[in-house]
PDB file of N, CA and C in Angstrom:
ATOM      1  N   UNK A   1      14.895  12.932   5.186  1.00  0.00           N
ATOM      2  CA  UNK A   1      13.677  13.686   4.989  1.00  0.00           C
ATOM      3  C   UNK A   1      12.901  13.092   3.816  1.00  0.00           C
ATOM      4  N   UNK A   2      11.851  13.252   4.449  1.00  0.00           N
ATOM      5  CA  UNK A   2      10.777  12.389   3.013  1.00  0.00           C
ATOM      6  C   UNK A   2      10.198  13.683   2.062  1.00  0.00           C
ATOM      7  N   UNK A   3      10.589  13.030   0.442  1.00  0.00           N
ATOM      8  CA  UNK A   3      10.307  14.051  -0.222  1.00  0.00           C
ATOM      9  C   UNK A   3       9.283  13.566  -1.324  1.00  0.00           C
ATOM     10  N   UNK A   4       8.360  13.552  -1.389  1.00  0.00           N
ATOM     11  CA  UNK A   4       7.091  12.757  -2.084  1.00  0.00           C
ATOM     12  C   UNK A   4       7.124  13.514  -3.791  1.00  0.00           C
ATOM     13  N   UNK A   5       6.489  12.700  -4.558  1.00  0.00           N
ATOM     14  CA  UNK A   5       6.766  12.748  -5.457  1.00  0.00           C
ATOM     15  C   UNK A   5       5.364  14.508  -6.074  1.00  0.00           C
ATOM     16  N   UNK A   6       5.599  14.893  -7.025  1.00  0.00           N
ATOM     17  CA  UNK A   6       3.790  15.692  -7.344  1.00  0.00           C
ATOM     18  C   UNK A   6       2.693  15.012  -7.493  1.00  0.00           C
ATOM     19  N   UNK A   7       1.725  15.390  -7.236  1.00  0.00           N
ATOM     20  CA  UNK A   7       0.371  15.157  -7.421  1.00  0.00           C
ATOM     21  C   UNK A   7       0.024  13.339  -8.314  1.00  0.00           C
ATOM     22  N   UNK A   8       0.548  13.844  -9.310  1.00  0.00           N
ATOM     23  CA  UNK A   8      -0.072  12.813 -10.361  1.00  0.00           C
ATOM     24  C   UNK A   8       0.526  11.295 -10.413  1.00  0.00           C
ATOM     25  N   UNK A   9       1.354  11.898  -9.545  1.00  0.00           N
ATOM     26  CA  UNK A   9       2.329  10.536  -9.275  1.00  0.00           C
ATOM     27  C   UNK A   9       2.140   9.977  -7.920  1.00  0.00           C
ATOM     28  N   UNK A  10       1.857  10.578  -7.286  1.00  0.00           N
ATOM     29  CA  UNK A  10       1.457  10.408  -5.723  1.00  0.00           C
ATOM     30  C   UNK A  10       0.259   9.795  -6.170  1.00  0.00           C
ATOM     31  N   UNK A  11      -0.724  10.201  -6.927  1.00  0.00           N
ATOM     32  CA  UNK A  11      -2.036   9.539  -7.083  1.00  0.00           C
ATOM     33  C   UNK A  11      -2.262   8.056  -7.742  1.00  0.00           C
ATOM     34  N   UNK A  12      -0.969   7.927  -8.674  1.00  0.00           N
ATOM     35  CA  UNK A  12      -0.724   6.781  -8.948  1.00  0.00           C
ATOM     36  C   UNK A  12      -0.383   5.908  -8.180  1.00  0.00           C
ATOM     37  N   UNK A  13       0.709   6.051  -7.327  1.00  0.00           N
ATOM     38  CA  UNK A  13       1.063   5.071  -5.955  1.00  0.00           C
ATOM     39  C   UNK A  13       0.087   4.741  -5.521  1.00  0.00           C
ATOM     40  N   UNK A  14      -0.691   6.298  -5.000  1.00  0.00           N
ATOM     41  CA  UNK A  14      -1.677   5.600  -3.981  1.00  0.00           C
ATOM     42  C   UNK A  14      -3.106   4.659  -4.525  1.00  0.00           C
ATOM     43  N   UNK A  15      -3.173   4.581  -6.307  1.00  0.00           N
ATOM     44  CA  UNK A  15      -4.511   4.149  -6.565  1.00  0.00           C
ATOM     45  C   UNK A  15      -3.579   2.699  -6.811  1.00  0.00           C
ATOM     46  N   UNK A  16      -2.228   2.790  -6.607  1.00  0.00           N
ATOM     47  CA  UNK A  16      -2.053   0.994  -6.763  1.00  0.00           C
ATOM     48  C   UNK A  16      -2.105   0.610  -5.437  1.00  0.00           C
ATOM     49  N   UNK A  17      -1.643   1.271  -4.434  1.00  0.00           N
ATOM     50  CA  UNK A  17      -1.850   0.733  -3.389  1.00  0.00           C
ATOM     51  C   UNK A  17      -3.446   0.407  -2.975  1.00  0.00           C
ATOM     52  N   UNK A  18      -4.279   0.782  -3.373  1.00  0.00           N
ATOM     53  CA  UNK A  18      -5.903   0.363  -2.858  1.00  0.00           C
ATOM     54  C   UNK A  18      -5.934  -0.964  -3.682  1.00  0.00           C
ATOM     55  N   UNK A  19      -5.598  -0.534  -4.880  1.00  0.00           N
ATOM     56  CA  UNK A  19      -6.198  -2.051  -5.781  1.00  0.00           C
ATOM     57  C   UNK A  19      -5.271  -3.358  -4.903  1.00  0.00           C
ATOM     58  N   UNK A  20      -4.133  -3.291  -4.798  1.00  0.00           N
ATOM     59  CA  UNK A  20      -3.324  -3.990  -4.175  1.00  0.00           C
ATOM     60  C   UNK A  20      -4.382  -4.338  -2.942  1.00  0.00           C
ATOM     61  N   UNK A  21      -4.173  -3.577  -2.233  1.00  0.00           N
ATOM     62  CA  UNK A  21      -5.095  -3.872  -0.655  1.00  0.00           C
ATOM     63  C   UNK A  21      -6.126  -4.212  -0.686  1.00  0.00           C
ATOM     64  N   UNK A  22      -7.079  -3.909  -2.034  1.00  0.00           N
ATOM     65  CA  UNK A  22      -8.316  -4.130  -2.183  1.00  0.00           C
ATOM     66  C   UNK A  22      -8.214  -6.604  -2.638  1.00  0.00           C
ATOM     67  N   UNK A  23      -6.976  -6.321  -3.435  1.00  0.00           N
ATOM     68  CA  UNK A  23      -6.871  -7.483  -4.094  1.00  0.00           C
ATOM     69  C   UNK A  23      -6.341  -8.494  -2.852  1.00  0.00           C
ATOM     70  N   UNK A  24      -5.986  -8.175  -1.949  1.00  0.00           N
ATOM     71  CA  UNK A  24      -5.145  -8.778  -0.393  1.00  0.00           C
ATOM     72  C   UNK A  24      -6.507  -8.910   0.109  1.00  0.00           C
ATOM     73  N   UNK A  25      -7.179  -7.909   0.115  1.00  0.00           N
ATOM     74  CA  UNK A  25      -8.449  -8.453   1.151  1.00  0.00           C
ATOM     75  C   UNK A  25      -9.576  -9.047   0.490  1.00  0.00           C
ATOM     76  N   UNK A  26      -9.894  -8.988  -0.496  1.00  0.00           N
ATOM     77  CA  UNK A  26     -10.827 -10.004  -1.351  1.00  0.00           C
ATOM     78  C   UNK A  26     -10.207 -11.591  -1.153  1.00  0.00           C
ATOM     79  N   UNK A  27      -9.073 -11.779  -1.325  1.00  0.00           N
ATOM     80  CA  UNK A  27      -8.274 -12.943  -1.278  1.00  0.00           C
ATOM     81  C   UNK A  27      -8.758 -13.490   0.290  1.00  0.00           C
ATOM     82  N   UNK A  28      -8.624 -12.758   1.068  1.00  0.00           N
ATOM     83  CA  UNK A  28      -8.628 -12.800   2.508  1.00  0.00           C
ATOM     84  C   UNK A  28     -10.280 -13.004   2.548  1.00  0.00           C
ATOM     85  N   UNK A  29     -10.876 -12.674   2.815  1.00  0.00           N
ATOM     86  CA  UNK A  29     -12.350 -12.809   2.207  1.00  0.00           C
ATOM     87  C   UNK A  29     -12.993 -13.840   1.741  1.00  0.00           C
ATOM     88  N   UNK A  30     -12.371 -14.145   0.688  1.00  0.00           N
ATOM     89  CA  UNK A  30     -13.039 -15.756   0.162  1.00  0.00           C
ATOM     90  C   UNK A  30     -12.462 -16.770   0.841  1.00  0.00           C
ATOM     91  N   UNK A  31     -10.887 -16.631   1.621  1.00  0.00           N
ATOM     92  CA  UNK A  31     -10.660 -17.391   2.136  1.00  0.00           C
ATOM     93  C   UNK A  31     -11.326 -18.199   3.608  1.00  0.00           C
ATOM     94  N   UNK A  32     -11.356 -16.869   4.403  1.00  0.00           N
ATOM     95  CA  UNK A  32     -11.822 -17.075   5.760  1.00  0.00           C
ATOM     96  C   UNK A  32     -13.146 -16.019   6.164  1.00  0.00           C
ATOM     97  N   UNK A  33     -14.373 -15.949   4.738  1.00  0.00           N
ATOM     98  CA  UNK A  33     -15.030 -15.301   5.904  1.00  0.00           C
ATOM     99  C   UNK A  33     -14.665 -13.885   5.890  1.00  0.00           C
ATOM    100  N   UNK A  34     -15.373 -13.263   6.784  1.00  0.00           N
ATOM    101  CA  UNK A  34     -15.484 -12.060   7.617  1.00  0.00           C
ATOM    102  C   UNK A  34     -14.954 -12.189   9.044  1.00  0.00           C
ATOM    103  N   UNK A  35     -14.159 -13.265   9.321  1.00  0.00           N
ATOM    104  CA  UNK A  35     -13.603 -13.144  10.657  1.00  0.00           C
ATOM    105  C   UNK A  35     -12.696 -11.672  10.748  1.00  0.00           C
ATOM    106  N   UNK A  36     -12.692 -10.868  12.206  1.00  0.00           N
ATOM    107  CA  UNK A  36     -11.444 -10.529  12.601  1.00  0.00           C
ATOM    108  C   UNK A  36     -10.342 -10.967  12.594  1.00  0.00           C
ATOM    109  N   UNK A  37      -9.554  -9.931  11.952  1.00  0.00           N
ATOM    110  CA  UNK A  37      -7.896 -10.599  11.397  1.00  0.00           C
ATOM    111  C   UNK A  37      -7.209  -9.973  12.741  1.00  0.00           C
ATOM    112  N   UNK A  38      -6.196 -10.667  12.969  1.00  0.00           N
ATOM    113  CA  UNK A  38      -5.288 -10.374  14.181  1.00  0.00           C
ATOM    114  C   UNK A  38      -4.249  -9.312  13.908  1.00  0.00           C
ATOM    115  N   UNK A  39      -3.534  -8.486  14.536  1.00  0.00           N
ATOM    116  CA  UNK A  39      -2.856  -7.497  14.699  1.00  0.00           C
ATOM    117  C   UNK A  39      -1.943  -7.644  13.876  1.00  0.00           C
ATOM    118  N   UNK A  40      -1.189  -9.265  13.685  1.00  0.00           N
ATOM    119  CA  UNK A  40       0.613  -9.702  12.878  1.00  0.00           C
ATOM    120  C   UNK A  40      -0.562  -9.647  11.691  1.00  0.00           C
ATOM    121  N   UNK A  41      -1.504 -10.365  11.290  1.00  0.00           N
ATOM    122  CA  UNK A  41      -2.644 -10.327  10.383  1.00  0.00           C
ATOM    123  C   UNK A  41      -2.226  -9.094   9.690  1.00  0.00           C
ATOM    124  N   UNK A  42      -2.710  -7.788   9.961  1.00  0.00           N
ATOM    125  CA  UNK A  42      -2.593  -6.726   9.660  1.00  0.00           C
ATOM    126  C   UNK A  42      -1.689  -6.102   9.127  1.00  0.00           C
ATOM    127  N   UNK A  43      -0.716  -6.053  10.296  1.00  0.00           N
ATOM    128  CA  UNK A  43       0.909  -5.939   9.247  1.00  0.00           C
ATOM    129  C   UNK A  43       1.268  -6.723   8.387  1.00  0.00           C
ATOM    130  N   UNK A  44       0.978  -7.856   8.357  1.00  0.00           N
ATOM    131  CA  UNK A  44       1.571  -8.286   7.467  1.00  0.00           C
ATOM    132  C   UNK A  44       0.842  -8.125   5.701  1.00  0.00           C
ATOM    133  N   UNK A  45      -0.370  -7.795   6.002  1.00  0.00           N
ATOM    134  CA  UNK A  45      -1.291  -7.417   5.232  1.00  0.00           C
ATOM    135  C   UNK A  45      -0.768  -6.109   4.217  1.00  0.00           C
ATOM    136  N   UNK A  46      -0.232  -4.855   5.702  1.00  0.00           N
ATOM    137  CA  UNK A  46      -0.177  -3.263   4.879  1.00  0.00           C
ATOM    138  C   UNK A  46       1.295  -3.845   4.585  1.00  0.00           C
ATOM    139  N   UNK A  47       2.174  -4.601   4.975  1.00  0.00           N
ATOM    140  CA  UNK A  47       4.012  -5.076   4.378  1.00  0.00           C
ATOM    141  C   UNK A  47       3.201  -5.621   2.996  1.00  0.00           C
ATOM    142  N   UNK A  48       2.613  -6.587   2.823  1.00  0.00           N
ATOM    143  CA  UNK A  48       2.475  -7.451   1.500  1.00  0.00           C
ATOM    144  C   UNK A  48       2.657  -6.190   0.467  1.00  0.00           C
ATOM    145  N   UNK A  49       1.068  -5.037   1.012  1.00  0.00           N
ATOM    146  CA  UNK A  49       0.760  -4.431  -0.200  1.00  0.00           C
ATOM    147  C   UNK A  49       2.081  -3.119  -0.326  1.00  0.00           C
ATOM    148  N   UNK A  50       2.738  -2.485   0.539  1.00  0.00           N
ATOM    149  CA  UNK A  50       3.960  -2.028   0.274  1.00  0.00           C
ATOM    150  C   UNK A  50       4.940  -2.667  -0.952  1.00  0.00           C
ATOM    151  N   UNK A  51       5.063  -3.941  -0.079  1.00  0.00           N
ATOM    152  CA  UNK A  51       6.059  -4.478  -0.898  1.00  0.00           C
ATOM    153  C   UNK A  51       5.584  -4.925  -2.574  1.00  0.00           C
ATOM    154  N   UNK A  52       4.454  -4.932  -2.752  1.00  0.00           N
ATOM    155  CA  UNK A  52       3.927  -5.550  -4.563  1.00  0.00           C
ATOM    156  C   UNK A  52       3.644  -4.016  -4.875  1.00  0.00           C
ATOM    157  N   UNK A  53       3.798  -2.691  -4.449  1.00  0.00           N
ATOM    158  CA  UNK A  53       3.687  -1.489  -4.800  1.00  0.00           C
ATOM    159  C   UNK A  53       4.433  -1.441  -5.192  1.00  0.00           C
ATOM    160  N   UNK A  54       5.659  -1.334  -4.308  1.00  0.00           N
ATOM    161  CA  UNK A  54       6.703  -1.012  -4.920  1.00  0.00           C
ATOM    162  C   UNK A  54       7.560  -2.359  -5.948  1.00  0.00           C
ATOM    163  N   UNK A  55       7.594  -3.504  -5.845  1.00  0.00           N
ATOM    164  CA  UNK A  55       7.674  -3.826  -7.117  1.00  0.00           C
ATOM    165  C   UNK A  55       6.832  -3.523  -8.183  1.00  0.00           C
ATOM    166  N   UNK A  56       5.755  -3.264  -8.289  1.00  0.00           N
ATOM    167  CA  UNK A  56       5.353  -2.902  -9.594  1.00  0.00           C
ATOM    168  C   UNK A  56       5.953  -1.371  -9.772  1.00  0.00           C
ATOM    169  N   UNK A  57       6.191  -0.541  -9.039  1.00  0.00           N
ATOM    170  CA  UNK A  57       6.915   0.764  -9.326  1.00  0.00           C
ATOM    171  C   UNK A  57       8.381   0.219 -10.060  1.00  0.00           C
ATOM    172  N   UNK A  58       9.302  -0.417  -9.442  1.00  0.00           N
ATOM    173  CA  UNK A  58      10.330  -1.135  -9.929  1.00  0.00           C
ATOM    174  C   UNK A  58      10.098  -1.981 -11.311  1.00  0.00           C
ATOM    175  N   UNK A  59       9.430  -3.156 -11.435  1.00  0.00           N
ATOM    176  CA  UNK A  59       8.898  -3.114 -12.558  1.00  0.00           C
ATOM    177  C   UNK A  59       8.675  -2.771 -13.659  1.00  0.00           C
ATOM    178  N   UNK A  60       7.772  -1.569 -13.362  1.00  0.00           N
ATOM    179  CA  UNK A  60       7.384  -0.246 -14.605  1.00  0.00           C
ATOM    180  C   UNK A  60       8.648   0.694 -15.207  1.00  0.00           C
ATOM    181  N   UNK A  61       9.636   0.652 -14.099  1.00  0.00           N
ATOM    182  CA  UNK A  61      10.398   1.439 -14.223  1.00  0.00           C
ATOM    183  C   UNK A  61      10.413   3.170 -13.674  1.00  0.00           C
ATOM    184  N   UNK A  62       8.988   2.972 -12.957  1.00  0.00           N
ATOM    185  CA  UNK A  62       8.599   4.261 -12.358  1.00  0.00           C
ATOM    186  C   UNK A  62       9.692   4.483 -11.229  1.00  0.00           C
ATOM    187  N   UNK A  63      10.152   3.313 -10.563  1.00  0.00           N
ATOM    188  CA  UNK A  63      11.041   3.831  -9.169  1.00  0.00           C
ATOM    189  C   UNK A  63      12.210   4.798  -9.505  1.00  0.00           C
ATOM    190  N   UNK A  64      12.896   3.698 -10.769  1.00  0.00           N
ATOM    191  CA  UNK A  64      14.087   4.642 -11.035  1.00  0.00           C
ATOM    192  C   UNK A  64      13.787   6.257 -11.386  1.00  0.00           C
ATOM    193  N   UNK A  65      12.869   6.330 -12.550  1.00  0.00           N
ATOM    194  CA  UNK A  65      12.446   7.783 -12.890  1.00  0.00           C
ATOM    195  C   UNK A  65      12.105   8.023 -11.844  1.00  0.00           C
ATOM    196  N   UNK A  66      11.357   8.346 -10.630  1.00  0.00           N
ATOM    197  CA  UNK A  66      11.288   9.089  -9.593  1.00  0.00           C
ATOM    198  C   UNK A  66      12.483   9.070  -8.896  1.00  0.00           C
ATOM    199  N   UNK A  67      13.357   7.915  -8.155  1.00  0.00           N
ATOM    200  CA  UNK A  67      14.813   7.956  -7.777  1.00  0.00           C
ATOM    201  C   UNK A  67      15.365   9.113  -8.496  1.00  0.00           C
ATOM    202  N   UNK A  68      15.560   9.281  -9.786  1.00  0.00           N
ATOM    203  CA  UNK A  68      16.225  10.377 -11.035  1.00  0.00           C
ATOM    204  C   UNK A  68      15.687  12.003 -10.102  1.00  0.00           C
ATOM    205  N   UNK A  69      14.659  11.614  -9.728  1.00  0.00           N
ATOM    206  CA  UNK A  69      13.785  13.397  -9.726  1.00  0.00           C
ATOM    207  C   UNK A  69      14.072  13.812  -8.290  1.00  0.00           C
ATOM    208  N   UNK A  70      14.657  12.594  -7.336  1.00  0.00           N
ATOM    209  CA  UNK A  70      15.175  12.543  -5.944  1.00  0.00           C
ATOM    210  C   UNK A  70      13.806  12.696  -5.167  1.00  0.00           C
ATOM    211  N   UNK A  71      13.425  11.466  -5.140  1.00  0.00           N
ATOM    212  CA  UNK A  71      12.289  10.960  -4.599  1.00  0.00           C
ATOM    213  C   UNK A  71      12.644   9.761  -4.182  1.00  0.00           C
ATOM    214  N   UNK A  72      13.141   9.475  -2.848  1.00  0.00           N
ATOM    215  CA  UNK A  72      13.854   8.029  -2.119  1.00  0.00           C
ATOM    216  C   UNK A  72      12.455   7.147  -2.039  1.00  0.00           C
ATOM    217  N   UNK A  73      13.226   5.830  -2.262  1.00  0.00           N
ATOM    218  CA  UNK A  73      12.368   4.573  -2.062  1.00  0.00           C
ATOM    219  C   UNK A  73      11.315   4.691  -0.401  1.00  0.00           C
ATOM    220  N   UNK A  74      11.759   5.576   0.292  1.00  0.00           N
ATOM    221  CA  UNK A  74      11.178   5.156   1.526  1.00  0.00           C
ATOM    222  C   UNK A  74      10.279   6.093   1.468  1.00  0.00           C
ATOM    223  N   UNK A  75      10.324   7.261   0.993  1.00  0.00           N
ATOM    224  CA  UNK A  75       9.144   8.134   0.613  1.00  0.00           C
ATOM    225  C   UNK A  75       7.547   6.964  -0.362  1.00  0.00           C
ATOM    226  N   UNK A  76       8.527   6.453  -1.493  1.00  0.00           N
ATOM    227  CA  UNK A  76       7.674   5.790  -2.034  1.00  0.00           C
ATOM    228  C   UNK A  76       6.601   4.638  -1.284  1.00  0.00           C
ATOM    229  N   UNK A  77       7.329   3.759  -0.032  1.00  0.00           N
ATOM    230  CA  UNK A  77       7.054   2.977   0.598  1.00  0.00           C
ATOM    231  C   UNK A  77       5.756   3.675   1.980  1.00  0.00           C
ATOM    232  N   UNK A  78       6.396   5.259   1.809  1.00  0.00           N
ATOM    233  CA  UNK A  78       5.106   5.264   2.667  1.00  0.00           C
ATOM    234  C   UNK A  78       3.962   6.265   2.365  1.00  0.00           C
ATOM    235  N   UNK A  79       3.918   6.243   0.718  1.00  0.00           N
ATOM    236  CA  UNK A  79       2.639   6.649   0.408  1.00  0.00           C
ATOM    237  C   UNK A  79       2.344   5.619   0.277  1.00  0.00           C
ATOM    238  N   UNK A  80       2.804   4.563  -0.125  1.00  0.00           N
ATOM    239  CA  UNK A  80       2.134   3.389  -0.413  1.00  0.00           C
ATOM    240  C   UNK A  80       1.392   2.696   0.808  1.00  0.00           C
ATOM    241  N   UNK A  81       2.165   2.896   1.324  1.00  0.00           N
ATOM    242  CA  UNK A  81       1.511   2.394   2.848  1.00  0.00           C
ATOM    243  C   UNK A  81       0.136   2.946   3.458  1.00  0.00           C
ATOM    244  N   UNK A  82      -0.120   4.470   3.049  1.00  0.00           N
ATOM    245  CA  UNK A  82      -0.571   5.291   3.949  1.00  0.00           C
ATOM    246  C   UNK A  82      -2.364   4.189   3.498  1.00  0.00           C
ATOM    247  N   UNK A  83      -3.073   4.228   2.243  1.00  0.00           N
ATOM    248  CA  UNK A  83      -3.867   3.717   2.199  1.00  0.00           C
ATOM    249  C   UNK A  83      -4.546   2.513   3.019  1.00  0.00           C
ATOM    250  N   UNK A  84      -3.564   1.364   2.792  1.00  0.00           N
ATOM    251  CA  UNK A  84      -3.917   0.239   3.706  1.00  0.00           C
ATOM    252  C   UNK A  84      -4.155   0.311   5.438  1.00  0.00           C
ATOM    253  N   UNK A  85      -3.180   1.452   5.658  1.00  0.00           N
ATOM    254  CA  UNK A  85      -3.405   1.658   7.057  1.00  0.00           C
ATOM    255  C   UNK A  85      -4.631   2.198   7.142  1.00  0.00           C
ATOM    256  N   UNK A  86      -4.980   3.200   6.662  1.00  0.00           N
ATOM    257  CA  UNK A  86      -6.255   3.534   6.643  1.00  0.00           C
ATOM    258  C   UNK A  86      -7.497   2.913   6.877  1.00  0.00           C
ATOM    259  N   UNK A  87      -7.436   2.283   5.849  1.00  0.00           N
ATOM    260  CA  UNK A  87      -8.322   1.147   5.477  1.00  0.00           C
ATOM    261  C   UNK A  87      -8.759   0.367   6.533  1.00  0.00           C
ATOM    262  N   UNK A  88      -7.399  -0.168   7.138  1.00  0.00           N
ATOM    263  CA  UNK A  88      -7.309  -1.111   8.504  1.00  0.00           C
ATOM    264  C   UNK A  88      -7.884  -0.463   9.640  1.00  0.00           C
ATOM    265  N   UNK A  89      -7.246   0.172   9.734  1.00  0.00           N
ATOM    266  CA  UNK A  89      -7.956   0.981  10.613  1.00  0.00           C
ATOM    267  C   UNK A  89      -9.580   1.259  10.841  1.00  0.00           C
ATOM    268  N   UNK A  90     -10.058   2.190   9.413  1.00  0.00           N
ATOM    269  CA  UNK A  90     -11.490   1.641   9.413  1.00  0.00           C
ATOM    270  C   UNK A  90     -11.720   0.299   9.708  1.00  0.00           C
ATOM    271  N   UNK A  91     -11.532  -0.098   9.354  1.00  0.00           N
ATOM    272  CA  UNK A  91     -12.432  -2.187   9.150  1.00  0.00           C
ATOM    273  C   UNK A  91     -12.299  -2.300  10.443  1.00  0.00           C
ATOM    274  N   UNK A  92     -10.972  -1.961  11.336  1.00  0.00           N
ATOM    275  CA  UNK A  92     -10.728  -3.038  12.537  1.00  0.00           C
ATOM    276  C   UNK A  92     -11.616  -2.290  13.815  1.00  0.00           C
ATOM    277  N   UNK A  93     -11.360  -1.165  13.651  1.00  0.00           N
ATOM    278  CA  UNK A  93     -11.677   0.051  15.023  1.00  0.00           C
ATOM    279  C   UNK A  93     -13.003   0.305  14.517  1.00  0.00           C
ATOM    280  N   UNK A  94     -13.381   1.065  13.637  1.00  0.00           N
ATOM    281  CA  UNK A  94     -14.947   1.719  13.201  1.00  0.00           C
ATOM    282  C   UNK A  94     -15.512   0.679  13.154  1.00  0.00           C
ATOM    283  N   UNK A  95     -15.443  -0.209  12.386  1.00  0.00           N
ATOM    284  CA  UNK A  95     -16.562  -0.942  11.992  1.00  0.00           C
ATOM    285  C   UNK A  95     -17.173  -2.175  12.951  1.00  0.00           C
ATOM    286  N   UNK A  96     -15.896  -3.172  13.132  1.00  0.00           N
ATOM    287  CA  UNK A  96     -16.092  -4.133  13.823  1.00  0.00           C
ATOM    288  C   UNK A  96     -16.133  -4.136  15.486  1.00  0.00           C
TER     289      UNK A  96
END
């Protein structure tokens, strides 16, 4: 069962996860343009920014203190996630 962390901490995940995603797709951006990115594109896009979330949670030392408060890594992995999907979603379906 996923047990998410309170408010202020949830808001932290999720404002690293944008900068993260924001910093993946600027990169992506100067590289190639405004082309449509492909589907593995994508995942591999919302995996990157998961995975540099949660090392910087690890990092900081935030994982363990939340681990302590019994808040599992996979909870952490999918607030982190929830942004980029989002995101993708807009860009790929709404917009383009």
């Amino acid at each position: 069962m996923l047990h998410f962390p309170n408010v202020t901490w949830s808001l932290s995940v999720l404002r690293r996860a944008v900068l993260v995603w924001l910093g993946i797709r600027a990169a992506l951006f100067v590289k190639y343009g405004g082309e449509p990115l492909s589907l593995l594109a994508i995942v591999l896009i919302v995996a990157l920014t998961v995975a540099l979330v949660l090392y910087d949670l690890r990092r900081s030392g935030e994982k363990l203190f939340l681990a302590n408060l019994g808040v599992p890594t996979s909870s952490l992995g999918a607030l982190a996630a929830a942004p980029p999907l989002c995101f993708e979603f807009v860009l790929d379906v709404l917009v383009l």
